[in-house]
Structures are given as C-alpha cells and as structure tokens.
Protein backbone atom coordinates (compact mmCIF):
# COMPACT_ATOMS: atom_id res chain seq x y z
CA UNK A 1 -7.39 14.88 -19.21
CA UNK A 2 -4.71 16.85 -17.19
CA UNK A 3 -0.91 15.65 -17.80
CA UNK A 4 1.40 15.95 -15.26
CA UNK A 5 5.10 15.19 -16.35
CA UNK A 6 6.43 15.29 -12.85
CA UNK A 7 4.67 13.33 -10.50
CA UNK A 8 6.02 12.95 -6.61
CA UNK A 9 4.67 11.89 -3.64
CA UNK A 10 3.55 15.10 -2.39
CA UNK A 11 1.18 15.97 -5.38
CA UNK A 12 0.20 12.28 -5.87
CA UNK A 13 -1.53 12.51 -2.25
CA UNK A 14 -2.52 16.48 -3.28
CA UNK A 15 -4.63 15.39 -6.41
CA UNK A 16 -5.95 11.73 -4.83
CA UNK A 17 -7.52 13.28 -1.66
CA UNK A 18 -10.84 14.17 -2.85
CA UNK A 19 -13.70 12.15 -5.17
CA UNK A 20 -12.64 9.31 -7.47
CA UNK A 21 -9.19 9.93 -9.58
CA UNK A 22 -7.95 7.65 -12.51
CA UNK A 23 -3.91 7.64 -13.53
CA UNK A 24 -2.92 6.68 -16.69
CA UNK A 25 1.03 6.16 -16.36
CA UNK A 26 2.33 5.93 -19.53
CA UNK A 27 5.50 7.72 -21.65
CA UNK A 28 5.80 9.56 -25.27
CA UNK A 29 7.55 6.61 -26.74
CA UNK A 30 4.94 3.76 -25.92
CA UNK A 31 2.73 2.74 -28.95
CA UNK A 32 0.58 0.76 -26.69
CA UNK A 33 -0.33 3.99 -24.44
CA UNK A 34 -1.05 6.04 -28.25
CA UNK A 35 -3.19 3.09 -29.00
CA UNK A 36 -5.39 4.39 -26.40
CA UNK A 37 -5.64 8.32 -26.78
CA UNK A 38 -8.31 8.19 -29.20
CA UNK A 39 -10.47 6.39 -26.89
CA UNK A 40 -9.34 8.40 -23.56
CA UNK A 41 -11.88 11.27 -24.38
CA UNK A 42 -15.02 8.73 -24.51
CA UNK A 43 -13.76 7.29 -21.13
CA UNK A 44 -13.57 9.98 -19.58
CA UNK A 45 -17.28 11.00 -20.65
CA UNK A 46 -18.24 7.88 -19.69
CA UNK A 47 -16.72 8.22 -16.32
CA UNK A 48 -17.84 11.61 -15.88
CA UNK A 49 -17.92 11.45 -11.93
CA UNK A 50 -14.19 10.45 -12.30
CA UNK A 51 -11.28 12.94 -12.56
CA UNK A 52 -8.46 11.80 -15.21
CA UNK A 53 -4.86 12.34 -14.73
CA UNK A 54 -2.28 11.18 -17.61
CA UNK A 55 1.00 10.98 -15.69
CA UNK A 56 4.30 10.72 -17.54
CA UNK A 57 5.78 7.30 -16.58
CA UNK A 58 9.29 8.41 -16.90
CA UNK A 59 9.14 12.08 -15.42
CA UNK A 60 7.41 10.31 -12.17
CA UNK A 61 9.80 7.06 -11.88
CA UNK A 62 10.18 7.62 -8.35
CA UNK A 63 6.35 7.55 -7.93
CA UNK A 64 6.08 4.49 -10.77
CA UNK A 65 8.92 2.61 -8.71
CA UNK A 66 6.78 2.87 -5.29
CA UNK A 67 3.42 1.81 -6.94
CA UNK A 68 4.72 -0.75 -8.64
CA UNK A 69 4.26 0.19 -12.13
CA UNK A 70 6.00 -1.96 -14.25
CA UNK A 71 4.73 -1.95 -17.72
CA UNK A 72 2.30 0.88 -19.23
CA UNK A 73 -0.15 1.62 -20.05
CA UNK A 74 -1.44 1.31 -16.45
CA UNK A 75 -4.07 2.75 -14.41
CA UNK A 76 -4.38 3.46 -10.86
CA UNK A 77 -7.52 4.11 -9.77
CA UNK A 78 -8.23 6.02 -6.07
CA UNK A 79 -11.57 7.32 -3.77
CA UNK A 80 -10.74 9.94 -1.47
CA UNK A 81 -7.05 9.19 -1.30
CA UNK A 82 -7.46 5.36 -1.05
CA UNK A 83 -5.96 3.33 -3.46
CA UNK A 84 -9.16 0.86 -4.76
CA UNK A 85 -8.20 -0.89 -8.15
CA UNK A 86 -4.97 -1.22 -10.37
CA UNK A 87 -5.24 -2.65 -14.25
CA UNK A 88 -1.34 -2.49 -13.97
CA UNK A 89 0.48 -4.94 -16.90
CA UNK A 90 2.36 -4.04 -20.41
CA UNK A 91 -0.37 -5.34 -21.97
CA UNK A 92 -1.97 -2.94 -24.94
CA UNK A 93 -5.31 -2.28 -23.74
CA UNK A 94 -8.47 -1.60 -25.54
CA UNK A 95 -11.54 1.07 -24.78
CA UNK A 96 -13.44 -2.11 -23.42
CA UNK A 97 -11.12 -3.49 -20.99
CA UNK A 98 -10.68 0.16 -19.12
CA UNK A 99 -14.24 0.36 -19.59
CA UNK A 100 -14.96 -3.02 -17.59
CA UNK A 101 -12.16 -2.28 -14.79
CA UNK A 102 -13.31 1.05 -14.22
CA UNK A 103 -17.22 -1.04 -13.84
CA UNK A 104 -15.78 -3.57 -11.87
CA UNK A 105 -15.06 -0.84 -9.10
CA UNK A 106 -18.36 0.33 -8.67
C-alpha cells in the first residue's frame, strides 16, 4: 500500500483517474487505524483489481476537510475518478467490515 503524507487536490484527482482506488485516511497517533494494518495486506490481496492508497489524515486536512472526513479510519473508495462508496465514521473497524463495503460496491 502506497502512503502519501501530503495529499491535495491536484494529486487526489492524479491517482483517482484510472481503475478502482481505495483511501485509507488515517494518522500515526490513531490506535483504531493500527488496529487495522495487520489486516491491510490480506485486503489488498483480496482486492487485487483495486489500487490502495494510505493517506495521512493530518498531512492532507485540506483534502479530509472537503471530503468530509471526520473520524478515521475511513475509506474512500473511487472508479475512474468517480467517487462510488465511503465507510467514513470513527468507528474501529475490523478486516470483515472493509471486506463487506468493498463487496457491497461490486
């Protein structure tokens, strides 16, 4: 999974253009986004068709602000520069519930 630290609004419509692209906005000092990194490798196998993009929450608040990402861990989820699903909450999340959301677009 790429990381980007610095997300703006040029390379957020750069890196969504093209295919199907997952963010995962979330920040160093969130235990419920760590809760997740040891599953993020089986998703993304899973979801091979999918590219993966980890985006630092807090080095891309401008971007966070205008998609409305209010609590993390969140995922965006975008076909050929389209925005098509958002799991966006400050829930924790589990492998299963990603899993299901990223179904329920299909």
């Amino acid at each position: 999974m790429e990381q980007i630290k610095e997300l703006n609004k040029e390379k957020l419509s750069e890196i969504t253009k093209n295919g199907r692209v997952v963010l995962e906005f979330s920040a160093d000092w969130c235990p419920d986004c760590h809760f997740l990194d040891p599953f993020l490798p089986e998703i993304e196998q899973d979801f091979s068709e999918s590219k993966f993009y980890q985006i630092d929450r807090d080095g891309s608040i401008d971007v966070a602000k205008e998609l409305n990402i209010m609590g993390i861990p969140s995922f965006v989820v975008y076909q050929d520069g389209e925005e098509i699903g958002r799991l966006v909450n400050k829930d924790r999340k589990t492998k299963d519930q990603v899993e299901d959301f990223l179904r329920s677009l299909d």
